[in-house]
Protein backbone atom coordinates (compact mmCIF):
# COMPACT_ATOMS: atom_id res chain seq x y z
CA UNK A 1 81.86 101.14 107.20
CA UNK A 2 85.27 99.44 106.72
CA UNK A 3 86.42 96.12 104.73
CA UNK A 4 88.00 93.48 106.40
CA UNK A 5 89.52 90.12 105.15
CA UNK A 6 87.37 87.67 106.80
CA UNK A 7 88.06 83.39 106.74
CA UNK A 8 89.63 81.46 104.32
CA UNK A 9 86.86 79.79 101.80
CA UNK A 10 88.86 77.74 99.71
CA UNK A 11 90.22 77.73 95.67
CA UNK A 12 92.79 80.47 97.75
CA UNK A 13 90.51 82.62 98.27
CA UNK A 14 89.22 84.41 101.16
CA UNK A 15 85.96 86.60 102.23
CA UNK A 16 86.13 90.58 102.43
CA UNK A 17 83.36 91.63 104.92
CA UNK A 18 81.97 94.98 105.37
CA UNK A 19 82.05 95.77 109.26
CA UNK A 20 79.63 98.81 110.56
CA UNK A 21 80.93 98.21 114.49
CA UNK A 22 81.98 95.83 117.05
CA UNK A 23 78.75 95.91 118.62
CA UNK A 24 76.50 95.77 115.58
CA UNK A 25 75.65 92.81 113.64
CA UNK A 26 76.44 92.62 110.11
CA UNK A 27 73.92 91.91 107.71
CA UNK A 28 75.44 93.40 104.28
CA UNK A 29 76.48 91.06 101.12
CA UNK A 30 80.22 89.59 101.54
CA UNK A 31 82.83 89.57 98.39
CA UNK A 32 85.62 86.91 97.70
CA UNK A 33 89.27 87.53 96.24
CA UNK A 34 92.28 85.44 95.88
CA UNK A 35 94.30 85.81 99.30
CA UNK A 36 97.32 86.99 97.57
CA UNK A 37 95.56 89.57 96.45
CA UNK A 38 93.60 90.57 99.67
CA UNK A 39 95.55 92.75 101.76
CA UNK A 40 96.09 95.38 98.87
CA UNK A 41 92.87 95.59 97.74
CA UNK A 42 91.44 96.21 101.00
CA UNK A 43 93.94 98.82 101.69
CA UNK A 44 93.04 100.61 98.51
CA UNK A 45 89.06 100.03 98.97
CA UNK A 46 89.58 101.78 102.52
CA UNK A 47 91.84 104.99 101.90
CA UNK A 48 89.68 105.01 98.70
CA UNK A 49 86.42 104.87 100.75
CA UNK A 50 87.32 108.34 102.79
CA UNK A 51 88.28 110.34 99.74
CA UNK A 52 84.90 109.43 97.89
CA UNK A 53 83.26 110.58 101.09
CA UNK A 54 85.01 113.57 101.30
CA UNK A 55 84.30 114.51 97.29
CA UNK A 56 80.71 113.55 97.59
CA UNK A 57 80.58 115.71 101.01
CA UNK A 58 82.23 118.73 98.75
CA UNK A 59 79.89 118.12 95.62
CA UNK A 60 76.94 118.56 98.06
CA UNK A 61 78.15 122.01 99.31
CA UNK A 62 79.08 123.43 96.30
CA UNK A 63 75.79 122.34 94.71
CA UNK A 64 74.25 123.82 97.69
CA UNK A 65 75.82 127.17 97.30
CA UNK A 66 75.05 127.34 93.43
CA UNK A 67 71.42 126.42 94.32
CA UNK A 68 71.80 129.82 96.67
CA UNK A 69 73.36 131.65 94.25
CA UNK A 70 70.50 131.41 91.69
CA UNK A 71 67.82 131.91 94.78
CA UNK A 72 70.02 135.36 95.41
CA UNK A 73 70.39 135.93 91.76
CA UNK A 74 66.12 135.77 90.96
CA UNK A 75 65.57 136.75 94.57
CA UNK A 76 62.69 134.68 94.51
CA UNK A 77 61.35 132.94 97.97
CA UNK A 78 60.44 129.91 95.30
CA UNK A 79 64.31 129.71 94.19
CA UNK A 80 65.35 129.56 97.42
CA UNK A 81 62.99 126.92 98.45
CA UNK A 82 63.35 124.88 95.65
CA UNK A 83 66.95 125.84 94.69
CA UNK A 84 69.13 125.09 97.56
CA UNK A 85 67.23 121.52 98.31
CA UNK A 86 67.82 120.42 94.63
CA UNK A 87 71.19 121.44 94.96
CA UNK A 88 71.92 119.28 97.74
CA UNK A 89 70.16 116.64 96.30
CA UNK A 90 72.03 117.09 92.63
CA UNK A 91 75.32 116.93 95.19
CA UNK A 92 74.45 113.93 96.87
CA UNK A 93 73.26 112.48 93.14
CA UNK A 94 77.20 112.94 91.31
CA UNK A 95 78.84 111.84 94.71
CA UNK A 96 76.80 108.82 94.70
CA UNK A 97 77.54 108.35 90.69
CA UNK A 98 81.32 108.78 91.36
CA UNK A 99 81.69 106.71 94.35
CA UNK A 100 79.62 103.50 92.47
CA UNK A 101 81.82 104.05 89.78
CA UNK A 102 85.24 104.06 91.43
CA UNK A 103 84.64 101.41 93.73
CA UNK A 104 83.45 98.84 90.87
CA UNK A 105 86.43 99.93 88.87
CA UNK A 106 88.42 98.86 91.76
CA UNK A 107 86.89 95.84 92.52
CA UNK A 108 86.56 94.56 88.72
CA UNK A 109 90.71 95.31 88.86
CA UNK A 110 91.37 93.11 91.39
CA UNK A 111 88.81 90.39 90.19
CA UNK A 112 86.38 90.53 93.53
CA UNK A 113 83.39 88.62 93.34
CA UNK A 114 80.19 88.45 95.06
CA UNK A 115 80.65 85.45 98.10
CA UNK A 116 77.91 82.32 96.95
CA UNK A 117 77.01 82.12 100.73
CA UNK A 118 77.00 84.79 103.36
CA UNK A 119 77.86 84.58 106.98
């Protein structure tokens, strides 16, 4: 999912929409910022948007392998069963944590505010 400067909505501001794909509608919240500001933040929220991908895609696997670790460490059919699953899940957990974090950080620097009306 990508964020692109949408229409001009007056006070100088403008809309940031979230687009999935050309051929699928969009039905996710929009965001306002001051058009001067726009272009930058957008650029940021995107290259920002793969990296927190990336680390949440690494948290999961290395969770994953600790949760194998302990299932080879008590070599236990349980631990595997239940370790590698709550590893993945603790992965998924701190990349989601991160990425929530990071991205309202950004946004709260460069003042972006839920839209009053959507599309």
């Amino acid at each position: 999912m990508r964020l692109e400067i949408g229409p001009y909505i007056g006070n100088n501001k403008v809309r940031l929409d979230f687009k999935r794909s050309p051929d699928r509608p969009d039905n996710i919240q929009s965001y306002e910022i001051d058009k001067s500001r726009a272009d930058e933040f957008v650029k940021k929220y995107n290259a920002q948007e793969r990296k927190l991908l990336d680390l949440t895609f690494l948290s999961v696997a290395v969770f994953a392998v600790i949760g194998w670790l302990a299932a080879i460490r008590k070599k236990s059919l349980a631990w595997a069963i239940v370790g590698i699953p709550a590893g993945v899940i603790a992965g998924f957990g701190l990349g989601a944590v991160i990425s929530s974090y990071k991205k309202n950080n950004l946004m709260d620097k460069y003042d972006v505010r839920q839209a009053m009306d959507t599309k």
